[in-house]
C-alpha atoms as a PDB file:
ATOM      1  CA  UNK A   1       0.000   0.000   0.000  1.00  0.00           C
ATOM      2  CA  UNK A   2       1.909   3.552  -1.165  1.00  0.00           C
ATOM      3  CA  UNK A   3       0.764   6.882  -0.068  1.00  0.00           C
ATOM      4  CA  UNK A   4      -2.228   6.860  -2.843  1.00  0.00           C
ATOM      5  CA  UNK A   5      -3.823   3.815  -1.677  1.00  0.00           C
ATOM      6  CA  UNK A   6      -3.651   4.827   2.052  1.00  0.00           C
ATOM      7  CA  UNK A   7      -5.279   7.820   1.322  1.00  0.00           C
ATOM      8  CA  UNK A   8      -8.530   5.572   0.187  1.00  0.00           C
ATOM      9  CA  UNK A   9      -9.662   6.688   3.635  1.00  0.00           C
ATOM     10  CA  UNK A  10     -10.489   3.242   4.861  1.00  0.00           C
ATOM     11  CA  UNK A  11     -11.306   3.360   8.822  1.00  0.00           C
ATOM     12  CA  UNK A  12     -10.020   1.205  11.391  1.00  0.00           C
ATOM     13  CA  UNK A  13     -13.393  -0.914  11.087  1.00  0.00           C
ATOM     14  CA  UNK A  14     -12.898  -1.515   7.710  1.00  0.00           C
ATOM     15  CA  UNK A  15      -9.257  -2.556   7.768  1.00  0.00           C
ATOM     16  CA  UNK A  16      -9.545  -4.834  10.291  1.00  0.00           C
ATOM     17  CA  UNK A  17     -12.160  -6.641   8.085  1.00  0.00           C
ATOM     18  CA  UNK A  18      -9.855  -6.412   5.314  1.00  0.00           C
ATOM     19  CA  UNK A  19      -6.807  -7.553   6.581  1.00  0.00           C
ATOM     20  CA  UNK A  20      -5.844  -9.389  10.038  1.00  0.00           C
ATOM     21  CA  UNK A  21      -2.680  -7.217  10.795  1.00  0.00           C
ATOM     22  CA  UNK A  22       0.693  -8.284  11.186  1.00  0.00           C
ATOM     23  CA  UNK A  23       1.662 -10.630  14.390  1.00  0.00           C
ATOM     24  CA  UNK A  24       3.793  -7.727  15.787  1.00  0.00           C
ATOM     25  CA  UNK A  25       7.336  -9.212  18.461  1.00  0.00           C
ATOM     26  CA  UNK A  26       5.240 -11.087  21.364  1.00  0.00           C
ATOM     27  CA  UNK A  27       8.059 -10.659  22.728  1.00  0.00           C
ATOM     28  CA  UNK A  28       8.696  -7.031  22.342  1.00  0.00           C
ATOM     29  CA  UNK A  29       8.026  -5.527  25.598  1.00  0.00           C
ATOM     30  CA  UNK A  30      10.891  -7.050  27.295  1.00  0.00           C
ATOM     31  CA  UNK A  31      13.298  -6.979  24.485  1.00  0.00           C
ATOM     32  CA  UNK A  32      13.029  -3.227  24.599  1.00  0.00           C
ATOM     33  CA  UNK A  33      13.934  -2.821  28.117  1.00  0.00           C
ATOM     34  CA  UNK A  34      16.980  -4.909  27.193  1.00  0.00           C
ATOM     35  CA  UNK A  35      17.793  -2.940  24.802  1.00  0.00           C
ATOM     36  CA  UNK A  36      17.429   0.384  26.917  1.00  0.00           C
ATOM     37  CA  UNK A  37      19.452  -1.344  29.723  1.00  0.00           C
ATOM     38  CA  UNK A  38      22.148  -1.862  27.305  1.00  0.00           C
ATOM     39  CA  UNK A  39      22.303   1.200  25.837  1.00  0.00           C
ATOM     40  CA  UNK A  40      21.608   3.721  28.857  1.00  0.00           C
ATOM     41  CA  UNK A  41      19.008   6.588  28.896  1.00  0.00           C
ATOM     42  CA  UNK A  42      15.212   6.227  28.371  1.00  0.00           C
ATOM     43  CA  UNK A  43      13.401   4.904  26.017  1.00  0.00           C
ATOM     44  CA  UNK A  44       9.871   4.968  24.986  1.00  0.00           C
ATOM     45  CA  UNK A  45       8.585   3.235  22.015  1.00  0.00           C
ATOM     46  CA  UNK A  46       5.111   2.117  20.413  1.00  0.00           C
ATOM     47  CA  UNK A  47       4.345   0.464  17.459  1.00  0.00           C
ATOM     48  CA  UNK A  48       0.909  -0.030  16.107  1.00  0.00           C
ATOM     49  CA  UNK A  49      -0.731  -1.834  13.732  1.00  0.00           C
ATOM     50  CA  UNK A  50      -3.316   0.155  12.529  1.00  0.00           C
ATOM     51  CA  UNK A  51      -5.471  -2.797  10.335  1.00  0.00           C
ATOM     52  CA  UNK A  52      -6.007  -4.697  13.840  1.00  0.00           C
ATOM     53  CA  UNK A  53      -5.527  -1.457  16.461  1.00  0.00           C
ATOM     54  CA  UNK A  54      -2.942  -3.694  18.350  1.00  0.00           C
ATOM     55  CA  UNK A  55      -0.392  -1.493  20.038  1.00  0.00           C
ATOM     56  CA  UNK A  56       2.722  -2.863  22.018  1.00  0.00           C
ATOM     57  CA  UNK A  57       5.967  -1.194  23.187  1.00  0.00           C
ATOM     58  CA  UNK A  58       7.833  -0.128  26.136  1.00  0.00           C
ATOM     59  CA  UNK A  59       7.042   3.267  28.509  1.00  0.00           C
ATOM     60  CA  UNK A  60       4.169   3.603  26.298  1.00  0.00           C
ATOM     61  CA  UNK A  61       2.405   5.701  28.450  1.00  0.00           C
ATOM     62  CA  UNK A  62       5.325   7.656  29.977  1.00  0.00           C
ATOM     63  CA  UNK A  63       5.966  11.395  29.027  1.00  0.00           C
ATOM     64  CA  UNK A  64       8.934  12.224  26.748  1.00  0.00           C
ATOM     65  CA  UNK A  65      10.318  15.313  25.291  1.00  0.00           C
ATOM     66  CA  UNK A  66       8.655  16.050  21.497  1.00  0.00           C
ATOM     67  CA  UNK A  67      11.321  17.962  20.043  1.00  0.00           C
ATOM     68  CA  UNK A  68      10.551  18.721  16.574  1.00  0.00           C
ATOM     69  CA  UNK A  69       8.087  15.331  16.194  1.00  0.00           C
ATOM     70  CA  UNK A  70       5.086  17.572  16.786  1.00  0.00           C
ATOM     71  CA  UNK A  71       5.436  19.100  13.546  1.00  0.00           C
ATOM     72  CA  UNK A  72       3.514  16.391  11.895  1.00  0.00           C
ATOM     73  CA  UNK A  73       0.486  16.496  13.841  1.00  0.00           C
ATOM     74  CA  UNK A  74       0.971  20.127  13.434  1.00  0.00           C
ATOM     75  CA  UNK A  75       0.930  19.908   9.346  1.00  0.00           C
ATOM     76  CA  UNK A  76      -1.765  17.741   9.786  1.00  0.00           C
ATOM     77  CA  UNK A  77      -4.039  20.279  11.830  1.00  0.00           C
ATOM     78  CA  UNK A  78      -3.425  22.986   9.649  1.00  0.00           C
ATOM     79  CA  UNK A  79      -4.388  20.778   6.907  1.00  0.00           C
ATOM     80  CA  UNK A  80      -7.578  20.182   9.021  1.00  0.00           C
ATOM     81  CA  UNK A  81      -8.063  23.798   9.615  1.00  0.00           C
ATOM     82  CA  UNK A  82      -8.114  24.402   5.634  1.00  0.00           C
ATOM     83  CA  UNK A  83     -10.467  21.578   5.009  1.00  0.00           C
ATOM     84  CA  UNK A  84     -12.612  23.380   7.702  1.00  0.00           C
ATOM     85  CA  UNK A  85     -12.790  26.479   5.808  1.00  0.00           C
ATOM     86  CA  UNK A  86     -10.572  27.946   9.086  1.00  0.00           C
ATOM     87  CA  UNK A  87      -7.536  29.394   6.827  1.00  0.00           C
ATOM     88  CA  UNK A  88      -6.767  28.812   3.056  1.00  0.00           C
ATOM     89  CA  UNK A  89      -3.553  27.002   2.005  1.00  0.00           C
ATOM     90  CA  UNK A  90      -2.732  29.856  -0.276  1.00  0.00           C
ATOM     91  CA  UNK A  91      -2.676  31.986   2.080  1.00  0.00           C
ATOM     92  CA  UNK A  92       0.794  34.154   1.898  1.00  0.00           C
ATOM     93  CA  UNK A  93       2.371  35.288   5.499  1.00  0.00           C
ATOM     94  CA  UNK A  94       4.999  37.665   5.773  1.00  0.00           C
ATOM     95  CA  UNK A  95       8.564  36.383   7.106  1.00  0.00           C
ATOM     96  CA  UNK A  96      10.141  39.331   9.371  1.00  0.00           C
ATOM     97  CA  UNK A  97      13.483  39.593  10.902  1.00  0.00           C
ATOM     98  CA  UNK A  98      11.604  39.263  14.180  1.00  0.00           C
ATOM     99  CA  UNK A  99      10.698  35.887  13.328  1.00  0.00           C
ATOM    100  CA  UNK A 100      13.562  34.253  12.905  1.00  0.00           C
ATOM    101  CA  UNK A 101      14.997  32.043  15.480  1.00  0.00           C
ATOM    102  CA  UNK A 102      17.819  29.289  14.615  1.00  0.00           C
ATOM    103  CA  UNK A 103      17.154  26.753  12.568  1.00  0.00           C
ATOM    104  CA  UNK A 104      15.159  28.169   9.385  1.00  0.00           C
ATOM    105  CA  UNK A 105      16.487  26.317   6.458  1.00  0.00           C
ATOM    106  CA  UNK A 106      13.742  27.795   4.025  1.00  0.00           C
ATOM    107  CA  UNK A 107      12.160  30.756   5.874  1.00  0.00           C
ATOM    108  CA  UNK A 108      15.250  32.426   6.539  1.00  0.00           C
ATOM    109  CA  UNK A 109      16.268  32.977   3.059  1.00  0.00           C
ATOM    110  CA  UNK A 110      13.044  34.343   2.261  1.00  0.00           C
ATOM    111  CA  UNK A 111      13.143  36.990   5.100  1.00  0.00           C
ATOM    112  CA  UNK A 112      11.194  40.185   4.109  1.00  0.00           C
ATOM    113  CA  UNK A 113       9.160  38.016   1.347  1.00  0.00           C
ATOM    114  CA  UNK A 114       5.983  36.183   2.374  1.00  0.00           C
ATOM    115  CA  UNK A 115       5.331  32.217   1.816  1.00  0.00           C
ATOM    116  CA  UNK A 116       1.972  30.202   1.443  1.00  0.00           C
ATOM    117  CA  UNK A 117       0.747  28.444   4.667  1.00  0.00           C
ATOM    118  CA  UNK A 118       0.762  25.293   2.194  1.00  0.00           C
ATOM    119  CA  UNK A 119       4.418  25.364   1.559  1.00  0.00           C
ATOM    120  CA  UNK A 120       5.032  26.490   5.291  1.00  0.00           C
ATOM    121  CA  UNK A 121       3.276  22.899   6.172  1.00  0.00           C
ATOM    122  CA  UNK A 122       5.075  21.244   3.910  1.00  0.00           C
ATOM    123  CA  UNK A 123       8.572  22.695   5.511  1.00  0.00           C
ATOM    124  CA  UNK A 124       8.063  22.519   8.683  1.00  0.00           C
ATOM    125  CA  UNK A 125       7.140  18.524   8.345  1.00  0.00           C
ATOM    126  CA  UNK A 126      10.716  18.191   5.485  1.00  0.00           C
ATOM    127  CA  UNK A 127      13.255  20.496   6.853  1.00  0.00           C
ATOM    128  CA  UNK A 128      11.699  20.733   9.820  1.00  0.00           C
ATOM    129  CA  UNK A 129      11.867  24.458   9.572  1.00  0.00           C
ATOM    130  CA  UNK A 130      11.147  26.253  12.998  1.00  0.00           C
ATOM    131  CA  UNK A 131       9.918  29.624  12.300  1.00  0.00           C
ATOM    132  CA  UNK A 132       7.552  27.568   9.364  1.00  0.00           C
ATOM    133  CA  UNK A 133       6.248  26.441  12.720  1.00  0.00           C
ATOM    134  CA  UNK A 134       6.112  29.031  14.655  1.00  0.00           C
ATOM    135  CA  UNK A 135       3.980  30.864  12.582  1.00  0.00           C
ATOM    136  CA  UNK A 136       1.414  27.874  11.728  1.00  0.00           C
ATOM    137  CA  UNK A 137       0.967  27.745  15.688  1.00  0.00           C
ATOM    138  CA  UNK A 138      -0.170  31.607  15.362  1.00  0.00           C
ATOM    139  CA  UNK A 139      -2.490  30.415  12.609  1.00  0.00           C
ATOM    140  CA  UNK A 140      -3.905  27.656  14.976  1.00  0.00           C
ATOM    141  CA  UNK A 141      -4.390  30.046  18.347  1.00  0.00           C
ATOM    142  CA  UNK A 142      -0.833  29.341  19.400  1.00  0.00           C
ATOM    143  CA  UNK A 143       0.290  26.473  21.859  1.00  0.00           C
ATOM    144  CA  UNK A 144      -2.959  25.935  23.312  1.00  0.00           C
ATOM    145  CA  UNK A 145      -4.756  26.017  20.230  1.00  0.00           C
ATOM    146  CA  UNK A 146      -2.840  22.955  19.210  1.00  0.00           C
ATOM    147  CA  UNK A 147      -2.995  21.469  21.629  1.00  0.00           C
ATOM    148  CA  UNK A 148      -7.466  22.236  21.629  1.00  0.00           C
ATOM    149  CA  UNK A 149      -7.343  20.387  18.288  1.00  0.00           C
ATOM    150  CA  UNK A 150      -5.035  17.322  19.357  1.00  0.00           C
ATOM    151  CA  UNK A 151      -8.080  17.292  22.351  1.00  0.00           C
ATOM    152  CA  UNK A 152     -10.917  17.254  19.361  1.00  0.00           C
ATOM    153  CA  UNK A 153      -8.988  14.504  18.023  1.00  0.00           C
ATOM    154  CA  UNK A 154      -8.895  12.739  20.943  1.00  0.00           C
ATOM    155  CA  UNK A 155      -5.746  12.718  21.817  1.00  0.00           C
ATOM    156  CA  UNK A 156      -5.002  13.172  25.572  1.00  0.00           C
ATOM    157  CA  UNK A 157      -1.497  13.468  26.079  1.00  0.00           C
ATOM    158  CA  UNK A 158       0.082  15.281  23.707  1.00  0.00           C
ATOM    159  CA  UNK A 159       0.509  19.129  24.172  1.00  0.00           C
ATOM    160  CA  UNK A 160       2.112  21.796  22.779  1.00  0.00           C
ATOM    161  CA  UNK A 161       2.728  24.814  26.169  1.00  0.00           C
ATOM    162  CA  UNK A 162       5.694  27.044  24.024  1.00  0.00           C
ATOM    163  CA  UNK A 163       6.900  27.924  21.021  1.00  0.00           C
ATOM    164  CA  UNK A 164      10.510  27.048  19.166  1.00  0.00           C
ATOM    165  CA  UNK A 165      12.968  26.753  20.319  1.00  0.00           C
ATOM    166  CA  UNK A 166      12.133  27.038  24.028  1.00  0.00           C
ATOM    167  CA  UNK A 167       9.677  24.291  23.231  1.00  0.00           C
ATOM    168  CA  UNK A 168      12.535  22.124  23.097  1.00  0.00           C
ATOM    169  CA  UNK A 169      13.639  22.330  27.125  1.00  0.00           C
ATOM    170  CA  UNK A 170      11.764  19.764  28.867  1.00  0.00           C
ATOM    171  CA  UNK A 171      13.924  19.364  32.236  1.00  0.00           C
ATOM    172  CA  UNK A 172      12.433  16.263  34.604  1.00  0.00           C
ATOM    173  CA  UNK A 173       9.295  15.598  35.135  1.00  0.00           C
ATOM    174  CA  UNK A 174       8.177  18.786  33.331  1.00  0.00           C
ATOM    175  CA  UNK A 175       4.899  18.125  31.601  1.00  0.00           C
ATOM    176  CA  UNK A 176       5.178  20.818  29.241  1.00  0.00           C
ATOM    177  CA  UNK A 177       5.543  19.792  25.305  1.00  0.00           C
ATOM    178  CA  UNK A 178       5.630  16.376  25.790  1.00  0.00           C
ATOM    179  CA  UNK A 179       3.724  13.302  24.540  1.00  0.00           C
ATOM    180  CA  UNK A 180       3.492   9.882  25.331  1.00  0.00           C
ATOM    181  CA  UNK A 181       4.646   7.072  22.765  1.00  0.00           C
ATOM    182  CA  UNK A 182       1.281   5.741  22.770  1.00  0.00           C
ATOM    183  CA  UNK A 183      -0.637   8.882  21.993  1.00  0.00           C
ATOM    184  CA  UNK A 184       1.436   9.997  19.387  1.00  0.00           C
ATOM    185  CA  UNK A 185       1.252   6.524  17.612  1.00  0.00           C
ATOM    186  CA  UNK A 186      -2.463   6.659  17.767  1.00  0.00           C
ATOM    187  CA  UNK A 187      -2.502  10.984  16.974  1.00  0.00           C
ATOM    188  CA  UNK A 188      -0.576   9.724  13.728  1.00  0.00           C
ATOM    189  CA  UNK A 189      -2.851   6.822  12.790  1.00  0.00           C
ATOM    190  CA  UNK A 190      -5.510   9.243  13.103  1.00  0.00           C
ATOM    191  CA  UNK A 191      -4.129  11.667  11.094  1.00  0.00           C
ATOM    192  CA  UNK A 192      -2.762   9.179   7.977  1.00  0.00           C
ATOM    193  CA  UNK A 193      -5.718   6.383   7.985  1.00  0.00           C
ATOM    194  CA  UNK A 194      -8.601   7.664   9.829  1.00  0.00           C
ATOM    195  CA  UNK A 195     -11.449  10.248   8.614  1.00  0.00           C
ATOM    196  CA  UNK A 196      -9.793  13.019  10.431  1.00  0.00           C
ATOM    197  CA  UNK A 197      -8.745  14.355   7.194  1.00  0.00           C
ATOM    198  CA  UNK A 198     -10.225  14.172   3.813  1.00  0.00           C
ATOM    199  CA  UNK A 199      -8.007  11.376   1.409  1.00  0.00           C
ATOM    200  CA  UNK A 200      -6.858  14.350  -0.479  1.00  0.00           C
ATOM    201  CA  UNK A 201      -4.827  15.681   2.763  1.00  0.00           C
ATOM    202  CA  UNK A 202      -4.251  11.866   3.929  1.00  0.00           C
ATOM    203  CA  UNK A 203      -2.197  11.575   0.705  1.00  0.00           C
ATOM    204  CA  UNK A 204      -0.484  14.863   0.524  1.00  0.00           C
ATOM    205  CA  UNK A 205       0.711  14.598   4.215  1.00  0.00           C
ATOM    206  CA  UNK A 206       1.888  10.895   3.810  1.00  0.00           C
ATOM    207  CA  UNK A 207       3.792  12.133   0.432  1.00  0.00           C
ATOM    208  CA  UNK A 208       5.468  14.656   2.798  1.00  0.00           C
ATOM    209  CA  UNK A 209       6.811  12.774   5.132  1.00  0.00           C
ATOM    210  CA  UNK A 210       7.426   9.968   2.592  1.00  0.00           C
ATOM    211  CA  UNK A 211       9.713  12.758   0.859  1.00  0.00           C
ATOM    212  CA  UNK A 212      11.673  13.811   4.243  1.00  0.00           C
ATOM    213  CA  UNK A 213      14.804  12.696   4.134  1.00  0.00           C
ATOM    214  CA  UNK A 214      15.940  13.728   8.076  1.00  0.00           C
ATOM    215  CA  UNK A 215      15.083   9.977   9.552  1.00  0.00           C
ATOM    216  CA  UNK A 216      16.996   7.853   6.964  1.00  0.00           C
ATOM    217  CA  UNK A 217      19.188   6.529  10.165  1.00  0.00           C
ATOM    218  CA  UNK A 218      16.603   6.260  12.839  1.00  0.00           C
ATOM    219  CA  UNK A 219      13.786   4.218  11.914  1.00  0.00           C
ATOM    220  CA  UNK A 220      12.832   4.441   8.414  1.00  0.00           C
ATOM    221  CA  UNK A 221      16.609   1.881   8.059  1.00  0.00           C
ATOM    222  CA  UNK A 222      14.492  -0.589   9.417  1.00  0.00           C
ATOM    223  CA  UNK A 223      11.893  -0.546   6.359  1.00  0.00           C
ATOM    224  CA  UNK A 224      10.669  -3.702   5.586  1.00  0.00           C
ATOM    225  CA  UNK A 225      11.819  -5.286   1.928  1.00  0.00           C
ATOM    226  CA  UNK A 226       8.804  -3.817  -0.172  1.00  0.00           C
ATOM    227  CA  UNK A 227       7.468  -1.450   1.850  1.00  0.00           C
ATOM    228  CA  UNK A 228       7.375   1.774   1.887  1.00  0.00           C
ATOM    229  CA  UNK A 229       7.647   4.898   4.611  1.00  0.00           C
ATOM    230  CA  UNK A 230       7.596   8.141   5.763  1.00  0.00           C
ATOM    231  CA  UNK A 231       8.571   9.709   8.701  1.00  0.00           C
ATOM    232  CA  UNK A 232       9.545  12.741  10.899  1.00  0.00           C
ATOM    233  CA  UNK A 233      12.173  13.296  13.575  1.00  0.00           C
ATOM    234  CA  UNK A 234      12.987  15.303  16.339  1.00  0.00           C
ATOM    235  CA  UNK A 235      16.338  16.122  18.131  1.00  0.00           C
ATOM    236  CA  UNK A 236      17.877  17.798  20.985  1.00  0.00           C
ATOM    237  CA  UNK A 237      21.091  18.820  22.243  1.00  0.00           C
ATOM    238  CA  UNK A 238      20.348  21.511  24.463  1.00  0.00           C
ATOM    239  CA  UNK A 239      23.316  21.605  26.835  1.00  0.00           C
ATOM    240  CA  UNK A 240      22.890  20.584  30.065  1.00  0.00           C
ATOM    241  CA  UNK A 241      20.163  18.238  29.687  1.00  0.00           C
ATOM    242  CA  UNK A 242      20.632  14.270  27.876  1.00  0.00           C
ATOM    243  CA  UNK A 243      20.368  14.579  24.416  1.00  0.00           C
ATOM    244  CA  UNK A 244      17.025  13.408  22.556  1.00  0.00           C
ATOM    245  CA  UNK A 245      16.751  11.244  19.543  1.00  0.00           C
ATOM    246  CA  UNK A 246      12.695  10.587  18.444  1.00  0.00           C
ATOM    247  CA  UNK A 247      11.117   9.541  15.490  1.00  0.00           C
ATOM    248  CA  UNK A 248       7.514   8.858  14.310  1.00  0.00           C
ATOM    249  CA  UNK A 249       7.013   6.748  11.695  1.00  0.00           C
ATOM    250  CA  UNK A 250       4.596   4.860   9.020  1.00  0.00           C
ATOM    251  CA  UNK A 251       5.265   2.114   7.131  1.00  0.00           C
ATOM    252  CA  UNK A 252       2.837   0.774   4.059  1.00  0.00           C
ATOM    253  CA  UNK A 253       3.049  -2.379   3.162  1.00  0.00           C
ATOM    254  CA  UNK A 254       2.492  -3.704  -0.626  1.00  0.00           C
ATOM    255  CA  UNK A 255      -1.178  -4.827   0.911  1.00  0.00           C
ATOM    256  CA  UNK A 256      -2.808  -3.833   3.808  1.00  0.00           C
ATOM    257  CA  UNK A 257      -3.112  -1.589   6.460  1.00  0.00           C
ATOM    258  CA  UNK A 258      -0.054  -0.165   7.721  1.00  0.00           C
ATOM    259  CA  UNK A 259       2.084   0.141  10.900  1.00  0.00           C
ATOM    260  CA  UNK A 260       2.647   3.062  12.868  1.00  0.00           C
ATOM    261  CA  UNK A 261       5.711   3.599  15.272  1.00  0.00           C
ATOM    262  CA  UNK A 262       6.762   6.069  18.095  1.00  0.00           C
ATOM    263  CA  UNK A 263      10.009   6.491  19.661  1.00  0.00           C
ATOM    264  CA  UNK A 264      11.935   9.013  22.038  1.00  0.00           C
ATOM    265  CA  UNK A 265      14.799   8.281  23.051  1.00  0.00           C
ATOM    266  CA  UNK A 266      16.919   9.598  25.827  1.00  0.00           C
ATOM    267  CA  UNK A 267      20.570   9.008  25.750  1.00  0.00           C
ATOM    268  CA  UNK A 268      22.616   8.642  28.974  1.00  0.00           C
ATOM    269  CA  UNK A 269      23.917  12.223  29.044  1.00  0.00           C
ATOM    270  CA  UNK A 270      24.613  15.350  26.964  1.00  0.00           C
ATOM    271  CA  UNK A 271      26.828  15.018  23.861  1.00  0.00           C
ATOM    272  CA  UNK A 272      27.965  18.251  21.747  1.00  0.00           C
ATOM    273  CA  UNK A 273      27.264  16.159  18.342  1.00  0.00           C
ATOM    274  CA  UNK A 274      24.478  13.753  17.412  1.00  0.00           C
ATOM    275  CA  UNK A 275      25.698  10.174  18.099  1.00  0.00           C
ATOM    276  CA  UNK A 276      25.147   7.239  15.304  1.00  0.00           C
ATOM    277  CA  UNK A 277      25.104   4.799  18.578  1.00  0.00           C
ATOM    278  CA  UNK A 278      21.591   7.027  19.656  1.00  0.00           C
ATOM    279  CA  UNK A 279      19.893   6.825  16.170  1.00  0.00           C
ATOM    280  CA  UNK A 280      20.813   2.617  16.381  1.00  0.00           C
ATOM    281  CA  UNK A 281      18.512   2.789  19.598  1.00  0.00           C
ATOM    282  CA  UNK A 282      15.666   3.506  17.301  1.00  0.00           C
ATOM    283  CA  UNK A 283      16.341   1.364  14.436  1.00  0.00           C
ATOM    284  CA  UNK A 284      16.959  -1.724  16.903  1.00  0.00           C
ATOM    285  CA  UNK A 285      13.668  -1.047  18.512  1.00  0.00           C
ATOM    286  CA  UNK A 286      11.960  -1.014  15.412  1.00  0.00           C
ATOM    287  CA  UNK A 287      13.459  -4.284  14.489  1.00  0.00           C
ATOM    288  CA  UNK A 288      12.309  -5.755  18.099  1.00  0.00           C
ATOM    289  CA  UNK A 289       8.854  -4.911  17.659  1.00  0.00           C
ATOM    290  CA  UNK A 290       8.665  -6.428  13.972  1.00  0.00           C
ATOM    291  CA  UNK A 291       8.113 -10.110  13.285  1.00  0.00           C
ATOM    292  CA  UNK A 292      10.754 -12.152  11.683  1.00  0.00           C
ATOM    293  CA  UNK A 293       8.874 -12.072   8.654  1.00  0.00           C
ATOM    294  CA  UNK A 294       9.255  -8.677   8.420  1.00  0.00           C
ATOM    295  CA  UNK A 295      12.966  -8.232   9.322  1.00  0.00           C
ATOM    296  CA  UNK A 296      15.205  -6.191   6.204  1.00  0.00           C
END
């Protein structure tokens, strides 16, 4: 199943006539706390298959750091918001100087210049763009206007309290701008095979993330032969705190209804660079939670 067929619209009642899901690791749950044991930090992880609405993992209900992972519910809502008759996709918003905080691969070169909210979407979810985000949160009633919608779409969990990059420093048990791996798994499932949006906006967010190339390394290398995916990642290195490696991903299969996966992971301490040993975390977890059949 590629991005065109998912987009069909098919609900959860009709896939799990269709199709009777993929026997996910039974053995899963406790592989993945070996795995965390072994390679320090904390990890959360969730994988679900959305044809049978089986869900396992480990710390599924714990709170973790986002990072830049909300961005694809947040595409997704504004998307929502459009179909809604809320905002317009063509819509043009002007880029200031006062915008711009670090990380703007695409907004910052068009500084003084105005882009559509469509191509902001699309940004934000590829390049993971930060003031592209910034101002779609202003288009949605800011941080608790996101996080209002991810309520509507009955997700309990996640929420979105600040803006980036402050969003980004989540110290202990501070609830703010965190998720758990559950209820993102489920927010995404929602998003990409439910009737939340039309199959027009199913297709052109899956396309998206199916075209970001950030998550090559984390848990998109654990693809199945013949499937496809699509993904987005989040990352933090904020000094001072461990350093965050997440992911949210979907993977189509050639038939059937298709698997989502959730994981943050938190590495055993700060690190100035990103660390190939963190992004294995997440591509071993992946390969846990999959069957044998399955394996690349």
């Amino acid at each position: 199943m590629g991005v065109a067929e998912m987009a069909n619209g098919l609900t959860r009642r009709s896939l799990m006539a269709g199709c009777g899901g993929f026997a996910l690791g039974g053995m899963a749950p406790a592989n993945l706390q070996a795995l965390e044991a072994q390679a320090g930090g904390r990890l959360g992880f969730a994988l679900l298959d959305t044809g049978t609405g089986k869900i396992i993992g480990h710390r599924m209900d714990e709170r973790f750091g986002m990072c830049s992972t909300f961005k694809l519910p947040l595409a997704g809502l504004v998307l929502q918001a459009a179909e809604r008759g809320e905002l317009k996709l063509d819509t043009l918003l002007p880029i200031t100087q006062a915008d711009l905080v670090p990380h703007a691969p695409e907004t910052g070169p068009n500084v003084g210049k105005a882009m559509r909210i469509r191509d902001l979407a699309r940004v934000a979810q590829m390049t993971s763009d930060n003031v592209a985000a910034n101002l779609l949160i202003k288009q949605l009633g800011g941080p608790a206007g996101v996080t209002k919608r991810l309520r509507a779409l009955g997700d309990k969990a996640t929420r979105l309290d600040r803006m980036e990059p402050e969003m980004n420093r989540v110290i202990g048990n501070d609830p703010r701008d965190t998720t758990t791996p559950r209820a993102m798994a489920e927010t995404v499932a929602r998003l990409l095979t439910n009737d939340a949006l039309t199959p027009a906006s199913r297709k052109l967010l899956g396309q998206w993330m199916a075209d970001t190339q950030t998550g090559m390394r984390r848990l998109r290398a654990a693809t199945p032969p013949g499937w496809t995916a699509g993904d987005k990642t989040g990352t933090g290195m904020t000094k001072g705190m461990p350093n965050r490696v997440n992911d949210v991903a979907i993977f189509w299969p050639p038939k059937g209804a298709p698997l989502v996966a959730a994981a943050f992971y938190e590495a055993p301490g700060h690190f100035p660079n990103s660390r190939p040993q963190d992004e294995a975390v997440l591509v071993q977890a992946m390969q846990i939670a999959l069957p044998p059949s399955l394996q690349p």
